[in-house]
PDB file of N, CA and C in Angstrom:
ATOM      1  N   UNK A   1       3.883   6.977  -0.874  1.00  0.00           N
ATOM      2  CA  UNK A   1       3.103   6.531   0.279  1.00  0.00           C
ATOM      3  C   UNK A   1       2.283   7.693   0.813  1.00  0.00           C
ATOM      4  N   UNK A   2       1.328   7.241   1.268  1.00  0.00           N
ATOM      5  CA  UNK A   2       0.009   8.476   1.735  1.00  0.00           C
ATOM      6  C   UNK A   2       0.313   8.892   3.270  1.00  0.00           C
ATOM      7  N   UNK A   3       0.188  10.180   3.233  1.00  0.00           N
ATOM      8  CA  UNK A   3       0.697  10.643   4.515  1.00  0.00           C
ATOM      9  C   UNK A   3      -0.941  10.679   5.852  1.00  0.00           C
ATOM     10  N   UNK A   4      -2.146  10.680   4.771  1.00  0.00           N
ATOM     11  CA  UNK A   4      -3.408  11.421   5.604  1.00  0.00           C
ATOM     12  C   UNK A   4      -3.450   9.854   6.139  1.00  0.00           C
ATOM     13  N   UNK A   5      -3.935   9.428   7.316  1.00  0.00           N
ATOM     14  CA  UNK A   5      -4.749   8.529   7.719  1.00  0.00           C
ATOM     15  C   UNK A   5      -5.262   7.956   7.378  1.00  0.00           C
ATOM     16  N   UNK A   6      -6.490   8.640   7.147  1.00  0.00           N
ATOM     17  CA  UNK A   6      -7.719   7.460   6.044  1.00  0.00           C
ATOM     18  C   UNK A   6      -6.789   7.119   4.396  1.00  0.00           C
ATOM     19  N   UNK A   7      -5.506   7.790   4.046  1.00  0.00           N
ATOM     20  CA  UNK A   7      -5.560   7.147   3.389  1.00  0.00           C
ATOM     21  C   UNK A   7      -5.096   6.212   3.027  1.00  0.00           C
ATOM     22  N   UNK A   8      -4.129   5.902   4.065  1.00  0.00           N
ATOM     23  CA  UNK A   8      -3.451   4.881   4.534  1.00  0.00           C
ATOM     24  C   UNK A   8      -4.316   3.561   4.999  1.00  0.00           C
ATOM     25  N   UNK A   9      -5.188   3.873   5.584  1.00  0.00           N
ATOM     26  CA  UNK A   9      -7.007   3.064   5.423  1.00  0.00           C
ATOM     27  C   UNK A   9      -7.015   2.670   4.551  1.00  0.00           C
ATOM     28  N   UNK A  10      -7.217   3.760   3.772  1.00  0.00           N
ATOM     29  CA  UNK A  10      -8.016   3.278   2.033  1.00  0.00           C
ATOM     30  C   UNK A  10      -7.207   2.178   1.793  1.00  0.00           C
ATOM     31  N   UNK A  11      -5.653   2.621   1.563  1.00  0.00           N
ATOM     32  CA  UNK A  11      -4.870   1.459   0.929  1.00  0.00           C
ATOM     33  C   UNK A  11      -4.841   0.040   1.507  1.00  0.00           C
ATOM     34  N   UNK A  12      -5.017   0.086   2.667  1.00  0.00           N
ATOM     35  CA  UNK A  12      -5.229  -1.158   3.392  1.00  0.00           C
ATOM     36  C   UNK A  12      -6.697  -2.120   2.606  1.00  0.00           C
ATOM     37  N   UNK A  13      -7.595  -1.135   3.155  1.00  0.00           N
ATOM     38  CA  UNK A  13      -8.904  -1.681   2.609  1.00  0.00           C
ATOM     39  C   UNK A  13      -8.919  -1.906   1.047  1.00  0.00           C
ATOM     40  N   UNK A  14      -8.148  -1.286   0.139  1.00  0.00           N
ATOM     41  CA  UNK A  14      -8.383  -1.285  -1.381  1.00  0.00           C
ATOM     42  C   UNK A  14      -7.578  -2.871  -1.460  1.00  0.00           C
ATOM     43  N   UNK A  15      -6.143  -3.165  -0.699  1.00  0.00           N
ATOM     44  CA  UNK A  15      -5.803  -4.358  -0.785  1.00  0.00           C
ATOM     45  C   UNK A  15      -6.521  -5.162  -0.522  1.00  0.00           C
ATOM     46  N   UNK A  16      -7.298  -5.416   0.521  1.00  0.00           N
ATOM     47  CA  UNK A  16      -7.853  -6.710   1.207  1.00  0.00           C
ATOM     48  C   UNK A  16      -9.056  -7.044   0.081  1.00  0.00           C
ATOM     49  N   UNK A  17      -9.638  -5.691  -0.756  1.00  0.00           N
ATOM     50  CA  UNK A  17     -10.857  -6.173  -1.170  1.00  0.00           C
ATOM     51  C   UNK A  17     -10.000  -6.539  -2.671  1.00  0.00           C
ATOM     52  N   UNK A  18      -9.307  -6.583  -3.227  1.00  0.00           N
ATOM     53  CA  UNK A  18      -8.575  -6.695  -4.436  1.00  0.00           C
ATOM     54  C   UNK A  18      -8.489  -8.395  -4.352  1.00  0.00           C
ATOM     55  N   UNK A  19      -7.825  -8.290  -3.141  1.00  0.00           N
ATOM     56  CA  UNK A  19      -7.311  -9.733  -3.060  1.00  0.00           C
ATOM     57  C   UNK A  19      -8.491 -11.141  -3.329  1.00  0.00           C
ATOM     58  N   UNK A  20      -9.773 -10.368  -2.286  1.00  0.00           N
ATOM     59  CA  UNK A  20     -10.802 -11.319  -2.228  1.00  0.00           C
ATOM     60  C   UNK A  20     -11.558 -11.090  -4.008  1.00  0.00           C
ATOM     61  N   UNK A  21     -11.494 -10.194  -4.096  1.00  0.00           N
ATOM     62  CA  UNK A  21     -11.938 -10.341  -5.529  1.00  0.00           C
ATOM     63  C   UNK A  21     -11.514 -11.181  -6.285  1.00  0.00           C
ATOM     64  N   UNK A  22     -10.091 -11.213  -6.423  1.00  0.00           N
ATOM     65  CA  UNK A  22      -9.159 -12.010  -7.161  1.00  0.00           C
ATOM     66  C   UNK A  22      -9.170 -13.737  -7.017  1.00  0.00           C
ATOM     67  N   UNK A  23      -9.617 -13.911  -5.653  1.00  0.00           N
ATOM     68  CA  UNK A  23      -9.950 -14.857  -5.535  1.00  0.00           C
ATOM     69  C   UNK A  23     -10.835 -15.428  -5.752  1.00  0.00           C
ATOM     70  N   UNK A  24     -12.125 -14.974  -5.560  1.00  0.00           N
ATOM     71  CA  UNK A  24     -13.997 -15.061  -6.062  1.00  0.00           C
ATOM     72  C   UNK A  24     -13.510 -15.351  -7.778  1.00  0.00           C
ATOM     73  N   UNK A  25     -13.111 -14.592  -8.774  1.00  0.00           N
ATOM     74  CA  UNK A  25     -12.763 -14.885  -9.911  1.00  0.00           C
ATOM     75  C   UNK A  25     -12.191 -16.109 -10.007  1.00  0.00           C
ATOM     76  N   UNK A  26     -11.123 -16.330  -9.288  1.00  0.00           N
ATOM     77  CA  UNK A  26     -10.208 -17.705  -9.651  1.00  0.00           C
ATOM     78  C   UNK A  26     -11.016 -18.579  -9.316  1.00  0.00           C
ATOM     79  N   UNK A  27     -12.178 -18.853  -7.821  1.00  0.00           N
ATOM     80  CA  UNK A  27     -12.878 -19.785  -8.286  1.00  0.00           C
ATOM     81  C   UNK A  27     -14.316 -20.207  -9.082  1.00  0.00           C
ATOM     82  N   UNK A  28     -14.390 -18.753  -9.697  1.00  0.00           N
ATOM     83  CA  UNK A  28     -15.116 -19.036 -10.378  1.00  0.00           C
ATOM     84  C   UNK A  28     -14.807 -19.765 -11.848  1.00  0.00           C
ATOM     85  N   UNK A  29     -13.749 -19.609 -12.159  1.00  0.00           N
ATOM     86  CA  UNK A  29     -13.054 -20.164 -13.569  1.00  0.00           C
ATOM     87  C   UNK A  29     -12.611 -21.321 -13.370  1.00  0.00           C
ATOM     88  N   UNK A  30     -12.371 -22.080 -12.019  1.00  0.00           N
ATOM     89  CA  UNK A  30     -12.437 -23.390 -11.721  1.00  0.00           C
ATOM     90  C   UNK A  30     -13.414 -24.262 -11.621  1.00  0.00           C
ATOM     91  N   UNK A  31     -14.695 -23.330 -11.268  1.00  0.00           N
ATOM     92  CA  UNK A  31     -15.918 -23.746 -11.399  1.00  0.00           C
ATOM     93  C   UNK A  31     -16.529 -24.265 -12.634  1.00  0.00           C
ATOM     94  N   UNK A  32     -16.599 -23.266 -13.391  1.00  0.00           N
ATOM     95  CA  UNK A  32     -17.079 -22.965 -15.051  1.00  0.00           C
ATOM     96  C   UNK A  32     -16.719 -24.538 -15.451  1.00  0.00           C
ATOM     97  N   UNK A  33     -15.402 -24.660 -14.996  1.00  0.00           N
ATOM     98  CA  UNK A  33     -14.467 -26.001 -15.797  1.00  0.00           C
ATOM     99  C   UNK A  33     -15.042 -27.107 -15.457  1.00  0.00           C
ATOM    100  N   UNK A  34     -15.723 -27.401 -14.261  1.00  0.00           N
ATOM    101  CA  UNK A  34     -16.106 -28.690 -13.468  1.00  0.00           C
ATOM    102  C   UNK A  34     -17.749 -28.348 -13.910  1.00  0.00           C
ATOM    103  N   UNK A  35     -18.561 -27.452 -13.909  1.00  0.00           N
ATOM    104  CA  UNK A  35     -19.918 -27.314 -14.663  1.00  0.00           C
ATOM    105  C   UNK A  35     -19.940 -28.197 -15.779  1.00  0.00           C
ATOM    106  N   UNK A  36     -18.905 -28.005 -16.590  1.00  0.00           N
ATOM    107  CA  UNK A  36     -19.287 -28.524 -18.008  1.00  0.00           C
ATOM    108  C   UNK A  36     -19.553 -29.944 -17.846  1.00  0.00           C
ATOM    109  N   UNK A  37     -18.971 -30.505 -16.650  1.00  0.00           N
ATOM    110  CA  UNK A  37     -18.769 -32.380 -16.663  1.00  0.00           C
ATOM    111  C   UNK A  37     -20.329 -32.444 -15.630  1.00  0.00           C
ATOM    112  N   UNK A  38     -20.374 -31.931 -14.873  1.00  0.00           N
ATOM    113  CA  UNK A  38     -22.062 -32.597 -14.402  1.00  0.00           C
ATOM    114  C   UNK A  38     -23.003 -31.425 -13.808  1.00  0.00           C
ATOM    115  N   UNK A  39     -23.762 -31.429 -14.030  1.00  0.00           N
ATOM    116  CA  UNK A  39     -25.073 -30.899 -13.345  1.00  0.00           C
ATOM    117  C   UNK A  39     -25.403 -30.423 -12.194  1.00  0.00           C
ATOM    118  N   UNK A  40     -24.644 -31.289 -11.267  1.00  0.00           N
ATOM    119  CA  UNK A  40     -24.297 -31.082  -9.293  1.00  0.00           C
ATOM    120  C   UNK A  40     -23.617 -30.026  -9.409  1.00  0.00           C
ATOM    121  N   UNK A  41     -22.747 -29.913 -10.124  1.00  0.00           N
ATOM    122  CA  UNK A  41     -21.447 -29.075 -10.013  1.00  0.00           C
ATOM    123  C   UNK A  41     -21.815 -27.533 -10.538  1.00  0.00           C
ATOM    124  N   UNK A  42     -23.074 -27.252 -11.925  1.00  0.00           N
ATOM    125  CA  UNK A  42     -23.484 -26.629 -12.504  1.00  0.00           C
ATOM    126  C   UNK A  42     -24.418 -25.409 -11.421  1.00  0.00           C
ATOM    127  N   UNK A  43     -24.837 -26.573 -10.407  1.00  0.00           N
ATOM    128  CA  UNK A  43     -25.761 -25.617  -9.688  1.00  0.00           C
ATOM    129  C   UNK A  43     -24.840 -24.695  -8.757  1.00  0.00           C
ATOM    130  N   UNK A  44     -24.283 -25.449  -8.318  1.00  0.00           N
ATOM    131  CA  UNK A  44     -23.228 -24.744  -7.175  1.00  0.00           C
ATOM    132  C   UNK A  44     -22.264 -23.596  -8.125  1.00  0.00           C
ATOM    133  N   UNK A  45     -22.276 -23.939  -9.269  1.00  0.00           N
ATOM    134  CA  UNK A  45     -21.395 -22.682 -10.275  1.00  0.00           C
ATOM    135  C   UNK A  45     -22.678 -21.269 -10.288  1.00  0.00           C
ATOM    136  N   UNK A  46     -23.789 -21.661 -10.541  1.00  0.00           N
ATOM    137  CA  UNK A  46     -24.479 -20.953 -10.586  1.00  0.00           C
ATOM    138  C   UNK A  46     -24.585 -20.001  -9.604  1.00  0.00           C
ATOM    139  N   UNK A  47     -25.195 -20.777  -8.278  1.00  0.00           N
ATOM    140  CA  UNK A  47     -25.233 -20.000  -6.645  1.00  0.00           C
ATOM    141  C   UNK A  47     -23.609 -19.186  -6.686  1.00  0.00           C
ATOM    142  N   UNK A  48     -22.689 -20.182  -7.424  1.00  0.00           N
ATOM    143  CA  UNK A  48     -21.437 -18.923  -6.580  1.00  0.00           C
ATOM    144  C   UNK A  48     -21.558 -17.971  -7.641  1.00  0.00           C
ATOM    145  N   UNK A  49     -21.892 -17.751  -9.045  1.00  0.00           N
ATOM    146  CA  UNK A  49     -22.241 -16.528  -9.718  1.00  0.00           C
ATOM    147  C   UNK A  49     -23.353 -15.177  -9.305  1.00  0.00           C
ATOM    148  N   UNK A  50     -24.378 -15.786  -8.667  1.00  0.00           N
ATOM    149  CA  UNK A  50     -25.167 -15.228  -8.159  1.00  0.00           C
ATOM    150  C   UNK A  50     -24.412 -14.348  -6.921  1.00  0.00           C
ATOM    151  N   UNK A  51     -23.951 -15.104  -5.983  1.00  0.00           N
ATOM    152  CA  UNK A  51     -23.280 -14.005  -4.565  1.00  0.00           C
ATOM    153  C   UNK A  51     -22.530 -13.153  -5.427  1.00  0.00           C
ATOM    154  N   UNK A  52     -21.755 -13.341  -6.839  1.00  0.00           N
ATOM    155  CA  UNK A  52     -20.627 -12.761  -6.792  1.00  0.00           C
ATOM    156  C   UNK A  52     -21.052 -11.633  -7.446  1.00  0.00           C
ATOM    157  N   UNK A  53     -22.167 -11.532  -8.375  1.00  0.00           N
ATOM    158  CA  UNK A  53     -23.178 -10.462  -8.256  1.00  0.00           C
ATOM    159  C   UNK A  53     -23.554  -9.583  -6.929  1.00  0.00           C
ATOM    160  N   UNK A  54     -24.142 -10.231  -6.174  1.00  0.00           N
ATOM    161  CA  UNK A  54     -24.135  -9.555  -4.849  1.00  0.00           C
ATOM    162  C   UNK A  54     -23.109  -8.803  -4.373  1.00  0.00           C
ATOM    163  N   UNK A  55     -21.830  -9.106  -4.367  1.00  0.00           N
ATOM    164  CA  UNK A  55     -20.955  -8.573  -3.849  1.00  0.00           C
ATOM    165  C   UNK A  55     -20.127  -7.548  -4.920  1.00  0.00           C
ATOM    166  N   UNK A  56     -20.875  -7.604  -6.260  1.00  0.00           N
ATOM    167  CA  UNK A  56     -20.336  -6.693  -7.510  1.00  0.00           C
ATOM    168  C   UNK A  56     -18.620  -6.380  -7.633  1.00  0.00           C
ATOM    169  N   UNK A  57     -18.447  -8.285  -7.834  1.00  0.00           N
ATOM    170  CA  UNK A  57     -17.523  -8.814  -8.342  1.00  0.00           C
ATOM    171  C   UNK A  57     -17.656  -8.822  -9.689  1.00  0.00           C
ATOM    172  N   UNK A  58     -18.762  -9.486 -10.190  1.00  0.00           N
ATOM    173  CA  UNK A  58     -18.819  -9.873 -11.812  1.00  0.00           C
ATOM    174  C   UNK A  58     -20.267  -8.980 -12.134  1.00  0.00           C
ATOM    175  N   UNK A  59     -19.944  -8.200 -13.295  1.00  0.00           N
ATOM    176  CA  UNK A  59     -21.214  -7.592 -13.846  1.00  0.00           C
ATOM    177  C   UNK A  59     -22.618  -8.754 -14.066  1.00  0.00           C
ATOM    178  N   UNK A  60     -23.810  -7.990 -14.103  1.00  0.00           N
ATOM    179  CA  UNK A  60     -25.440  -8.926 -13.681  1.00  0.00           C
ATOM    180  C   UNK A  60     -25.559  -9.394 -15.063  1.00  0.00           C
ATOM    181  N   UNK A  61     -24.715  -8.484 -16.421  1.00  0.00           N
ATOM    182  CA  UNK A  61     -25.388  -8.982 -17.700  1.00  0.00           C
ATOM    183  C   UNK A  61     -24.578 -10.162 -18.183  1.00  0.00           C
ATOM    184  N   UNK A  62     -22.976 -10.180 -17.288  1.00  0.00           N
ATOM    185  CA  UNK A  62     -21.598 -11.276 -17.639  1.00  0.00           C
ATOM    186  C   UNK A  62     -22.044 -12.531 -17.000  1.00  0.00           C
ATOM    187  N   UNK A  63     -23.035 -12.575 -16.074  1.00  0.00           N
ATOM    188  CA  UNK A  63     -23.644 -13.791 -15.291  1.00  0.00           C
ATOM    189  C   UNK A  63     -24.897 -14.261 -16.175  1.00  0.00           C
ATOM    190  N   UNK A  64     -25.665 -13.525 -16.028  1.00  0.00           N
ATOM    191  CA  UNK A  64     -27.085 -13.968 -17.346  1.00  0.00           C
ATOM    192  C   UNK A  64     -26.389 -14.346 -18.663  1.00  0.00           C
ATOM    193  N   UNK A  65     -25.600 -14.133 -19.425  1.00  0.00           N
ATOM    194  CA  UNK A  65     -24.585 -14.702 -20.427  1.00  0.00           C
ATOM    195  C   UNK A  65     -24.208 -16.010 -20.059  1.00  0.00           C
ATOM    196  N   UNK A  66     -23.411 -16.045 -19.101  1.00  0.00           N
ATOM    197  CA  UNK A  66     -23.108 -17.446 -18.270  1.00  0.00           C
ATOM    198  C   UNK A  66     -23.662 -17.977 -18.117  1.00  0.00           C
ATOM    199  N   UNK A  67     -24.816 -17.905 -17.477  1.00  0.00           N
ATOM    200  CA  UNK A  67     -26.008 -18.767 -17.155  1.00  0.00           C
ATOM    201  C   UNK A  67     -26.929 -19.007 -18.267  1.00  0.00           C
ATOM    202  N   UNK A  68     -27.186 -18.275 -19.643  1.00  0.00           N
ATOM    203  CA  UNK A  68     -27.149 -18.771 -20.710  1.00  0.00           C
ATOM    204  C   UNK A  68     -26.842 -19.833 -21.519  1.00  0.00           C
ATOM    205  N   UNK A  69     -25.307 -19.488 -21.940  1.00  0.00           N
ATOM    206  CA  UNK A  69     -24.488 -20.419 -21.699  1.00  0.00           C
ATOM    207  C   UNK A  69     -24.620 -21.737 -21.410  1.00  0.00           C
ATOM    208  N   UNK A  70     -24.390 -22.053 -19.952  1.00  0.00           N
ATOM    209  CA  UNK A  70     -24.236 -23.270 -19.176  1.00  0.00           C
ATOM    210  C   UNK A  70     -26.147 -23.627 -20.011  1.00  0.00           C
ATOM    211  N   UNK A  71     -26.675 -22.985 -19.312  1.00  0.00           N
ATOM    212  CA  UNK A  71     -28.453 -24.034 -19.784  1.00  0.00           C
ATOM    213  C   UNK A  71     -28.693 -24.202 -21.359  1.00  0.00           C
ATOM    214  N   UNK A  72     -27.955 -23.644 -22.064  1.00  0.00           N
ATOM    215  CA  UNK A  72     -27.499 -24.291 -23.715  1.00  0.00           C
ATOM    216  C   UNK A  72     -26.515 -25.365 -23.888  1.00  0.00           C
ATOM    217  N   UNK A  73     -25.710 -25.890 -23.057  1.00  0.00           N
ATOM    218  CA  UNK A  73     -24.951 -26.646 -22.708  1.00  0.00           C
ATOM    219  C   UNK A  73     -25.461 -27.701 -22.054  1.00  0.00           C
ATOM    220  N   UNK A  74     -26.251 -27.644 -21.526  1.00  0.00           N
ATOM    221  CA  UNK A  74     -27.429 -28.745 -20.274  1.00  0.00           C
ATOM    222  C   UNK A  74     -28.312 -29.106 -21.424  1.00  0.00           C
ATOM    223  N   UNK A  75     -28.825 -28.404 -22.392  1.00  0.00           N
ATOM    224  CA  UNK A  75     -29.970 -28.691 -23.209  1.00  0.00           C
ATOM    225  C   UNK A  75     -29.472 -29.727 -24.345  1.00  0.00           C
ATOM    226  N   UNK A  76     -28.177 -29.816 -24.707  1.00  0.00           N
ATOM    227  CA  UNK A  76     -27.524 -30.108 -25.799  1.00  0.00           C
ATOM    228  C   UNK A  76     -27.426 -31.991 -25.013  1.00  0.00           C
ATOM    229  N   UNK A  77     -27.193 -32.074 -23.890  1.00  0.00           N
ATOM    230  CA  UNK A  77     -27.115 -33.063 -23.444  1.00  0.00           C
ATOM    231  C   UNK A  77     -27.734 -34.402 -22.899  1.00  0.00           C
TER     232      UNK A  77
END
């Protein structure tokens, strides 16, 4: 256990952002799953890939792949 202050901070803050990460992932892989069945669902997968970029959860080139992906999947249909 950390004796300095801030780093007792840090550990606080390194949890809280771990957690929300962990979560942004989980729904994104719930997402992905419900994309494949309609189009409504595809866009809203998209927008939540995009923030999660923003918030540099998921790498910009693992989303353009994805979003690849999914509009080769839309085209096929």
């Amino acid at each position: 256990m950390a004796n300095i202050k801030s780093s007792k901070k840090d550990i606080r803050r390194t949890t809280r952002r771990a957690a929300r990460n962990v979560a942004t992932k989980s729904r994104l892989k719930t997402m992905s799953k419900k994309a494949d069945k309609s189009p409504a669902d595809a866009r809203g997968y998209i927008s939540a890939l995009e923030k999660a970029v923003k918030t540099n959860v998921v790498h910009k080139n693992k989303v353009a792949r994805m979003k690849s992906k999914l509009a080769k999947q839309a085209q096929k249909k």
